[in-house]
PDB file of N, CA and C in Angstrom:
ATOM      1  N   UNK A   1      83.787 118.653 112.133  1.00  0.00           N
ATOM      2  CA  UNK A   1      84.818 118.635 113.161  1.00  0.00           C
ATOM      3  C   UNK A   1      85.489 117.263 113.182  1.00  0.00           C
ATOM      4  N   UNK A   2      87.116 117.292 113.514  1.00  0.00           N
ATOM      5  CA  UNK A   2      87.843 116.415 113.354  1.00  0.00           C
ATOM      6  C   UNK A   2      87.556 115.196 114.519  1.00  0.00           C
ATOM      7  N   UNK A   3      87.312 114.040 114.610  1.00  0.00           N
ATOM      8  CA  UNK A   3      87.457 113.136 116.014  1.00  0.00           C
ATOM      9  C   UNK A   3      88.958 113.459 116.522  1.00  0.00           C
ATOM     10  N   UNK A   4      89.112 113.203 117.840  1.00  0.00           N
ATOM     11  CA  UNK A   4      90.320 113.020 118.299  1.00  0.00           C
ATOM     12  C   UNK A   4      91.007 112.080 117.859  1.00  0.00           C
ATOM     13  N   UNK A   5      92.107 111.893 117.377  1.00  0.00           N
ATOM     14  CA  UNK A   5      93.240 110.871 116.982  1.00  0.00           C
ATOM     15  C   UNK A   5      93.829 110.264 118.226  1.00  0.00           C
ATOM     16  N   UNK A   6      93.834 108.991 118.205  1.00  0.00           N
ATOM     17  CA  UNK A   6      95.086 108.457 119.310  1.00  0.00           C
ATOM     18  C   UNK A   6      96.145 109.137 119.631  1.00  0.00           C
ATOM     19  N   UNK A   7      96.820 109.101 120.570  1.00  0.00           N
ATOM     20  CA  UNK A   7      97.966 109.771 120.922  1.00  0.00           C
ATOM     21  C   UNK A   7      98.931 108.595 120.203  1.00  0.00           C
ATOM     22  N   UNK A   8     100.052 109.307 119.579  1.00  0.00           N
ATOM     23  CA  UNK A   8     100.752 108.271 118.745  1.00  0.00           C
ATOM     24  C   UNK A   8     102.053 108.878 118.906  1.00  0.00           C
ATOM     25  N   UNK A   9     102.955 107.032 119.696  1.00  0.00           N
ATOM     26  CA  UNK A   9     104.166 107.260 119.760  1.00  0.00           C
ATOM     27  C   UNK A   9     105.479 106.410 118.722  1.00  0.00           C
ATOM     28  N   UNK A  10     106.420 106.833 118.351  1.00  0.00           N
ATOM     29  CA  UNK A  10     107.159 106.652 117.448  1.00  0.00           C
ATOM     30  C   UNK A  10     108.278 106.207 118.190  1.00  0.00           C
ATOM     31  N   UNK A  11     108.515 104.696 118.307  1.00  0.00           N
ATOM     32  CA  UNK A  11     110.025 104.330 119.282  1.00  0.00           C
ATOM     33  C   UNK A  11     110.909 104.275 117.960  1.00  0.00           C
ATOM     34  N   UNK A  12     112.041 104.833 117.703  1.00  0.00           N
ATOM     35  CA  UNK A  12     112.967 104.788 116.843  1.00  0.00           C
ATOM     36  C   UNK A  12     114.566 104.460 116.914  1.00  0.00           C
ATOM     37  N   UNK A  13     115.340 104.702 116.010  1.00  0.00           N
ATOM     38  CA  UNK A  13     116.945 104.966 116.383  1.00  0.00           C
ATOM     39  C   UNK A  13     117.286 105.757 115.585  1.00  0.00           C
ATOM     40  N   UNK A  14     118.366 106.847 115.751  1.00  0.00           N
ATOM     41  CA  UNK A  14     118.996 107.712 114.418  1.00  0.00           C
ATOM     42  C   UNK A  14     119.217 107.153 113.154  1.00  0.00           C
ATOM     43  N   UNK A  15     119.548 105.903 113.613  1.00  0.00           N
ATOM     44  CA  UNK A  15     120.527 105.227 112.025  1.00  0.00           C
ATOM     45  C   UNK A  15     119.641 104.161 111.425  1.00  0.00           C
ATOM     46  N   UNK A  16     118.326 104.060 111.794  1.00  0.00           N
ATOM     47  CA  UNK A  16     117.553 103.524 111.212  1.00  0.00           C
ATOM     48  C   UNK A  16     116.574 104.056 109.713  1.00  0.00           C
ATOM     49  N   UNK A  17     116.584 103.273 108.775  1.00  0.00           N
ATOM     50  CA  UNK A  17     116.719 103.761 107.444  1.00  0.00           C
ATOM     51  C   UNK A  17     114.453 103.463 107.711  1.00  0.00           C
ATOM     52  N   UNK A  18     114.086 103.041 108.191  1.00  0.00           N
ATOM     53  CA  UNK A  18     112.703 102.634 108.063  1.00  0.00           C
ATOM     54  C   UNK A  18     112.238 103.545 108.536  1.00  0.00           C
ATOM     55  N   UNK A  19     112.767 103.647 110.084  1.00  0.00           N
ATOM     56  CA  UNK A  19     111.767 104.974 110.780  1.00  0.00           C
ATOM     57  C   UNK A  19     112.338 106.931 110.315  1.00  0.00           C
ATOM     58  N   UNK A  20     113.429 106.628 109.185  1.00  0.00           N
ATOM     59  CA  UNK A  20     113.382 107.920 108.952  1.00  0.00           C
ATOM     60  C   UNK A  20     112.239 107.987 108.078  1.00  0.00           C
ATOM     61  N   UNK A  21     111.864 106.884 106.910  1.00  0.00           N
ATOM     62  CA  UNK A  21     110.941 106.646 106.249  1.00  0.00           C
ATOM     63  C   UNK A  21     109.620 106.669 106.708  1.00  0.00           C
ATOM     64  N   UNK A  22     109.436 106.534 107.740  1.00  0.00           N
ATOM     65  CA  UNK A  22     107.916 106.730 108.097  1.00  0.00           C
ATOM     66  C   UNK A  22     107.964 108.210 109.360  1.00  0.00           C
ATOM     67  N   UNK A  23     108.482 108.824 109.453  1.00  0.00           N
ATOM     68  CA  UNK A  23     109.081 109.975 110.031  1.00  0.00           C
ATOM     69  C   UNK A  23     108.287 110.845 109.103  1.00  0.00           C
ATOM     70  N   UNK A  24     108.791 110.604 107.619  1.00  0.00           N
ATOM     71  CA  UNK A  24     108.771 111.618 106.747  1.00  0.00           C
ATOM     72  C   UNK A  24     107.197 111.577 106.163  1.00  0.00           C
ATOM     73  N   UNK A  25     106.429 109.850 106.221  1.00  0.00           N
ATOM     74  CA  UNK A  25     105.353 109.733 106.205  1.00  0.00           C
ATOM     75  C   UNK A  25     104.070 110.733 106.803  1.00  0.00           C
ATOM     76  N   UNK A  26     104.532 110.206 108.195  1.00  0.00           N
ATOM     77  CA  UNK A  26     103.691 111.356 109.242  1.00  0.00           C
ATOM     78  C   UNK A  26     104.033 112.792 108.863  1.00  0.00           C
ATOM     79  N   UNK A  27     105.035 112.728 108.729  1.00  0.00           N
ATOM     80  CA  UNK A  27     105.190 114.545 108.398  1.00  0.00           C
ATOM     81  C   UNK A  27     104.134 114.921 106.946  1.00  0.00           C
ATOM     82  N   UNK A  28     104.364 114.525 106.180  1.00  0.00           N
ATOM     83  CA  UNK A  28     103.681 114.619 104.868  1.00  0.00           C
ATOM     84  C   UNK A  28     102.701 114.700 105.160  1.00  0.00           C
ATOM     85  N   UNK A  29     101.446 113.808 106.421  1.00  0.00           N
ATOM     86  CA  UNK A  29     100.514 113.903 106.277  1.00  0.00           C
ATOM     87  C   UNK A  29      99.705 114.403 106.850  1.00  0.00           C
ATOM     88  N   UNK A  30     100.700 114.957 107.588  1.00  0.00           N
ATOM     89  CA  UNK A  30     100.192 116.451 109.087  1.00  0.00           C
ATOM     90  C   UNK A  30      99.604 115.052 109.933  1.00  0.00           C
ATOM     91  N   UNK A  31     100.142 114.458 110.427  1.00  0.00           N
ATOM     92  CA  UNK A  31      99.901 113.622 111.238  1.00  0.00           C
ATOM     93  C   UNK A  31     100.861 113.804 112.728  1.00  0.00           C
ATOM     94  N   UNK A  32     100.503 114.129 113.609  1.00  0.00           N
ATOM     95  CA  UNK A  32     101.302 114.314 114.961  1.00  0.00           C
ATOM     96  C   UNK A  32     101.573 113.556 115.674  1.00  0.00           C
ATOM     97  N   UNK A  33     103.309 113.136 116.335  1.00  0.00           N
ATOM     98  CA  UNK A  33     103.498 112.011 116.895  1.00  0.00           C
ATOM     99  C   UNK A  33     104.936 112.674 118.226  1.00  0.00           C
ATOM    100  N   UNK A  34     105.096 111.527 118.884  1.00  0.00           N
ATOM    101  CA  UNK A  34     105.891 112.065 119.935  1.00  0.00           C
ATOM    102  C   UNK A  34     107.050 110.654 119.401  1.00  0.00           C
ATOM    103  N   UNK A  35     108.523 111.019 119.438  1.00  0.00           N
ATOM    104  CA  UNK A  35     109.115 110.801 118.999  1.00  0.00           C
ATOM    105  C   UNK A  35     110.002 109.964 119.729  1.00  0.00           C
ATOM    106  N   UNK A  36     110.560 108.735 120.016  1.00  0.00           N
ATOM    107  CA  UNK A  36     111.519 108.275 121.468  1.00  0.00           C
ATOM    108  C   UNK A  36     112.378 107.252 120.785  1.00  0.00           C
ATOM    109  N   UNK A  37     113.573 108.096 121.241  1.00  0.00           N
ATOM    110  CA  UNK A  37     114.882 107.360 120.591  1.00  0.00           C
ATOM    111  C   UNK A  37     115.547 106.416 121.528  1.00  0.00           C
ATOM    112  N   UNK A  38     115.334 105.010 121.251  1.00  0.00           N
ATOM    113  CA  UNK A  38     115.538 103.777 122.260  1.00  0.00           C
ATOM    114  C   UNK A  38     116.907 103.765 122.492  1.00  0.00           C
ATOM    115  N   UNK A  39     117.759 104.028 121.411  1.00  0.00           N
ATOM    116  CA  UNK A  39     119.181 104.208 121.878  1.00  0.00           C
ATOM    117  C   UNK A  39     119.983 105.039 122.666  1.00  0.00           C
ATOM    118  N   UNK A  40     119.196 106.602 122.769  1.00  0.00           N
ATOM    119  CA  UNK A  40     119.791 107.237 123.106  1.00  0.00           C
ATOM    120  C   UNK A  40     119.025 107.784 124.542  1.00  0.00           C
ATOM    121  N   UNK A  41     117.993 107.483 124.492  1.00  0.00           N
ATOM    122  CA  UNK A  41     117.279 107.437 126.060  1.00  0.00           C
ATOM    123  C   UNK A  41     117.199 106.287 126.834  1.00  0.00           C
ATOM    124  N   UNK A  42     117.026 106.326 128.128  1.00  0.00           N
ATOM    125  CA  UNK A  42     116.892 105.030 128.725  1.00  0.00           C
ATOM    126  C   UNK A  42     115.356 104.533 128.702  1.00  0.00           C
ATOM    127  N   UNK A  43     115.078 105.904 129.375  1.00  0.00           N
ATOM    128  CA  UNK A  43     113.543 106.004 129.599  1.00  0.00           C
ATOM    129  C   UNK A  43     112.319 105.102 128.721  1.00  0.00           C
ATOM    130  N   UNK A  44     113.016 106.027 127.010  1.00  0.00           N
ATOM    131  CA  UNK A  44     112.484 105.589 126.229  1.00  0.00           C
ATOM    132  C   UNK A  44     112.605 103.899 125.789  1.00  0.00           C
ATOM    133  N   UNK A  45     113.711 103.768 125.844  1.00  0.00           N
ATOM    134  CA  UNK A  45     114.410 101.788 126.118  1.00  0.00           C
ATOM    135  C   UNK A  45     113.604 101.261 126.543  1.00  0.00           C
ATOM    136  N   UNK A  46     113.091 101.389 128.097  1.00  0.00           N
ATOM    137  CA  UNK A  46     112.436 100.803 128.736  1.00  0.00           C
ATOM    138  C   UNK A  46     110.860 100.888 128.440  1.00  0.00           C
ATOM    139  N   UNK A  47     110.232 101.929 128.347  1.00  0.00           N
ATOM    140  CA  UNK A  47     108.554 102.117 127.608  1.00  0.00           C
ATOM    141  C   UNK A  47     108.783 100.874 126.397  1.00  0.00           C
ATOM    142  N   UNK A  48     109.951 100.888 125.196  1.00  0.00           N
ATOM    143  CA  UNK A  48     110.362 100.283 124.200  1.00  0.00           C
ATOM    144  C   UNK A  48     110.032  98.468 124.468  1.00  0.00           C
ATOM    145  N   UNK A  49     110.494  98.448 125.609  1.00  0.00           N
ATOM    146  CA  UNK A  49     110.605  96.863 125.793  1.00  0.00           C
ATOM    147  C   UNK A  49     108.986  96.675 126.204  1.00  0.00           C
ATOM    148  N   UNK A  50     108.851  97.454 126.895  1.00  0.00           N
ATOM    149  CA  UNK A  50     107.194  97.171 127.656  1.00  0.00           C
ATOM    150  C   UNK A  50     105.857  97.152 126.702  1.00  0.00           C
ATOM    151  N   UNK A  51     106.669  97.526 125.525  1.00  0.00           N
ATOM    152  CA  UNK A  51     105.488  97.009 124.575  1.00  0.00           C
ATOM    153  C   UNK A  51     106.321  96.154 124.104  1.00  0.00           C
ATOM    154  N   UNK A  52     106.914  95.183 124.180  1.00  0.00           N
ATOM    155  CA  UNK A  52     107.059  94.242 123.269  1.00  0.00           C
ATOM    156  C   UNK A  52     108.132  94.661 121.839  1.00  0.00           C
ATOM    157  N   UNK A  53     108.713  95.398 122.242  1.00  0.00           N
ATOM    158  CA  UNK A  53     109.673  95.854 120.967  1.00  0.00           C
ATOM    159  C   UNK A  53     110.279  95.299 120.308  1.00  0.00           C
ATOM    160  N   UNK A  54     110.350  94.671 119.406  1.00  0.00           N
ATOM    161  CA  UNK A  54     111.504  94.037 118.990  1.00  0.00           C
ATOM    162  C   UNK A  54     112.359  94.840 117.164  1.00  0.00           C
ATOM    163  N   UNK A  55     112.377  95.751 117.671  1.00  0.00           N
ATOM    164  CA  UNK A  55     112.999  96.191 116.480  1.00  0.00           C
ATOM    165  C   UNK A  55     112.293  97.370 115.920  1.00  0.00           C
ATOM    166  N   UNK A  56     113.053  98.770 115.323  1.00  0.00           N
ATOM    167  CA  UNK A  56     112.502  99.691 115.291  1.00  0.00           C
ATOM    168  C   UNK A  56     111.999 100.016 113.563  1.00  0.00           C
ATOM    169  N   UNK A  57     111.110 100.374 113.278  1.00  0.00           N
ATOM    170  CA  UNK A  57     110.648 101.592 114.229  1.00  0.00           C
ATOM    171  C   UNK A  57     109.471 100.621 114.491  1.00  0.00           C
ATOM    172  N   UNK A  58     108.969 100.743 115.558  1.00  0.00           N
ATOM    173  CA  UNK A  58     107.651 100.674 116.471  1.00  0.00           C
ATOM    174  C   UNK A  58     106.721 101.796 116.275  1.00  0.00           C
ATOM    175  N   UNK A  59     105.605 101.657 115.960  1.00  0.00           N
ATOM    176  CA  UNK A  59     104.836 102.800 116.319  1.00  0.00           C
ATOM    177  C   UNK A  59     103.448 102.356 117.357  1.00  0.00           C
ATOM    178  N   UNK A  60     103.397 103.612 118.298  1.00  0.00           N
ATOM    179  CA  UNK A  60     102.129 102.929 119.232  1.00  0.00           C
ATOM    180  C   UNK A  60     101.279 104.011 118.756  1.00  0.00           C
ATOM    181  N   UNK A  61     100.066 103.384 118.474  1.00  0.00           N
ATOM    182  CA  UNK A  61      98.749 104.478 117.950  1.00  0.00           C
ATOM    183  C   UNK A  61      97.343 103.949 119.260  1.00  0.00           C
ATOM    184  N   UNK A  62      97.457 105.009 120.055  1.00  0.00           N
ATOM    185  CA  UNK A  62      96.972 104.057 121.395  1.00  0.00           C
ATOM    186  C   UNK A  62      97.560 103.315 121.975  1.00  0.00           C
ATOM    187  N   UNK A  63      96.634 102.433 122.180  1.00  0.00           N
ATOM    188  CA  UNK A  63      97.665 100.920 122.263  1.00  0.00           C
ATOM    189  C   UNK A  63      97.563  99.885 121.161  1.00  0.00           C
ATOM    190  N   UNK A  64      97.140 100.117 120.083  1.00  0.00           N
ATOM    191  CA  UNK A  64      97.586  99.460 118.998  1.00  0.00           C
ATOM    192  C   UNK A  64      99.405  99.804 118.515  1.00  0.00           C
ATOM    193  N   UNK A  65      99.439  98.314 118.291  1.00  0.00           N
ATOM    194  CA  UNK A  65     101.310  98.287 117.991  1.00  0.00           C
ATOM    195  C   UNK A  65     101.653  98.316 116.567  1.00  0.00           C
ATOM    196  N   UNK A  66     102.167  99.098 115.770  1.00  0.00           N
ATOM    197  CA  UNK A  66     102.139  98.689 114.492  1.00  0.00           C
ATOM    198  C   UNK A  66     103.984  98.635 114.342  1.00  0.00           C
ATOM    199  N   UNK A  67     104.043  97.148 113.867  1.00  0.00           N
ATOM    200  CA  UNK A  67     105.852  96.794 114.035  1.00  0.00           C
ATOM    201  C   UNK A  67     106.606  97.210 112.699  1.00  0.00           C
ATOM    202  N   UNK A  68     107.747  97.789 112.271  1.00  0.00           N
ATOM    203  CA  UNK A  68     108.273  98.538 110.911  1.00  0.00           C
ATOM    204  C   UNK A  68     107.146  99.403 110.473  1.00  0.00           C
ATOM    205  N   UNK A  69     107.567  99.316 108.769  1.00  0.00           N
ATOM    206  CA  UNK A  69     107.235 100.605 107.766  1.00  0.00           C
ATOM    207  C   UNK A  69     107.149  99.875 106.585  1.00  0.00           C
ATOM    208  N   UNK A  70     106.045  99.740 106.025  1.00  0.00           N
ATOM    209  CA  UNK A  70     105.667  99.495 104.686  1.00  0.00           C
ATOM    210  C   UNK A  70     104.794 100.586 103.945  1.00  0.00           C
ATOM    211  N   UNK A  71     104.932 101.183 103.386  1.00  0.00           N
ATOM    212  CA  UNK A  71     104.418 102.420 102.736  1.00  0.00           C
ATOM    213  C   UNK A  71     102.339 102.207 101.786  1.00  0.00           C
ATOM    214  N   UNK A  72     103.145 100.892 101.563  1.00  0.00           N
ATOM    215  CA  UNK A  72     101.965 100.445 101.195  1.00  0.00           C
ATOM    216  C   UNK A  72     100.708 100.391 101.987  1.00  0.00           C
ATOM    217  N   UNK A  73     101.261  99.138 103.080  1.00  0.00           N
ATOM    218  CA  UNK A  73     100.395  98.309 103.834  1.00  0.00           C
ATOM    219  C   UNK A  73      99.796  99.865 104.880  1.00  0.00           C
ATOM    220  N   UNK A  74     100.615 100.747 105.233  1.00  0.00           N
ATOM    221  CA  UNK A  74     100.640 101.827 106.318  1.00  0.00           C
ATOM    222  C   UNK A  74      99.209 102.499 106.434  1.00  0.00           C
ATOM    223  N   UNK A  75      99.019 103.208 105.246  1.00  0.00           N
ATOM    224  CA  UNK A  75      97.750 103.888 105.560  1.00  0.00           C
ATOM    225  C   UNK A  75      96.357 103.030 106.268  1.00  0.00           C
ATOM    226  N   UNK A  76      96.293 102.057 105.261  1.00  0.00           N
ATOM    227  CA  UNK A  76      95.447 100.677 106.313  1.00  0.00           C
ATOM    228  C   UNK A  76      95.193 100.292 107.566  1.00  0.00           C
ATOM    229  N   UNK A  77      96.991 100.292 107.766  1.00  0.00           N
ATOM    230  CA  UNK A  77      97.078  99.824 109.367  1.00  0.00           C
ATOM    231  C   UNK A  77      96.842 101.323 110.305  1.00  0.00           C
ATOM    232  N   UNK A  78      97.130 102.674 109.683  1.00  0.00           N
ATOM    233  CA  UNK A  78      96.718 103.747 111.068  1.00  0.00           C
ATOM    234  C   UNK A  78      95.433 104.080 111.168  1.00  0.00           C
ATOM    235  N   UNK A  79      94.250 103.506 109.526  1.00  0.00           N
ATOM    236  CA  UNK A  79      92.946 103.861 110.072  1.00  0.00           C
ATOM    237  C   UNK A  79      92.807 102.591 110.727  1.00  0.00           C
ATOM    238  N   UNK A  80      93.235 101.437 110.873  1.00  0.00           N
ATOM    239  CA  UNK A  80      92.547 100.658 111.531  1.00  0.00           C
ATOM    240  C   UNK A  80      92.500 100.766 113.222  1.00  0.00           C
ATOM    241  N   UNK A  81      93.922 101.417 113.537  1.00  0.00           N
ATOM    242  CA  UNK A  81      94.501 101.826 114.788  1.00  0.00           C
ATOM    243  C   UNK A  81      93.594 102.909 115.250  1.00  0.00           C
ATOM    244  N   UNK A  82      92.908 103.720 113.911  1.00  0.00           N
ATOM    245  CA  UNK A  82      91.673 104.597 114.992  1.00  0.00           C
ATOM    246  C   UNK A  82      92.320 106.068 114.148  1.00  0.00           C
ATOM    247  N   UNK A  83      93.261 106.376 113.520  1.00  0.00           N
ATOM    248  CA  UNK A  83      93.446 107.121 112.885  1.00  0.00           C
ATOM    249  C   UNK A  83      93.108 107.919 111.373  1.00  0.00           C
ATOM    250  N   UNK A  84      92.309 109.102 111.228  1.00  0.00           N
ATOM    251  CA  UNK A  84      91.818 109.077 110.676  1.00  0.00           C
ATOM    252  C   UNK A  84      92.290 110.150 109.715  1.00  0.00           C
ATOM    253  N   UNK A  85      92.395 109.647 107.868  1.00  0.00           N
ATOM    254  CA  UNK A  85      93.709 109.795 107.196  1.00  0.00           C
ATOM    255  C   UNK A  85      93.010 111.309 106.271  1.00  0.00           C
TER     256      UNK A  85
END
């Protein structure tokens, strides 16, 4: 039986070329995430800043922050976040 995975959120923008890239990551790897577009929500803007955002894509795995998309470095950083690949 699987452990529970962090709840994992994805702060993004449409026209961002990184977080379509790691979009497509999670998808590939049946990995489930909730999705919040900083530009086009407020809501989401504001959660965005309250972690410390500075530039998308953000991903929160818990409360571990993991900042951009490196394809490489990635798998590393979501088991370390508690995610299990």
């Amino acid at each position: 039986m699987k452990s529970k995975q962090p709840r994992i959120t994805l702060y993004s923008t449409t026209s961002c070329g990184h977080c379509r890239q790691l979009k497509q990551w999670l998808k590939q790897h049946q990995i489930r995430f909730v999705e919040m577009d900083v530009q086009r929500n407020a809501r989401a803007f504001k959660a965005y800043q309250r972690h410390g955002g500075r530039g998308v894509p953000l991903l929160l795995v818990g409360e571990h922050k993991i900042q951009g998309f490196n394809a490489k470095q990635f798998p590393a950083q979501l088991r370390k976040a508690g995610v299990n690949l």
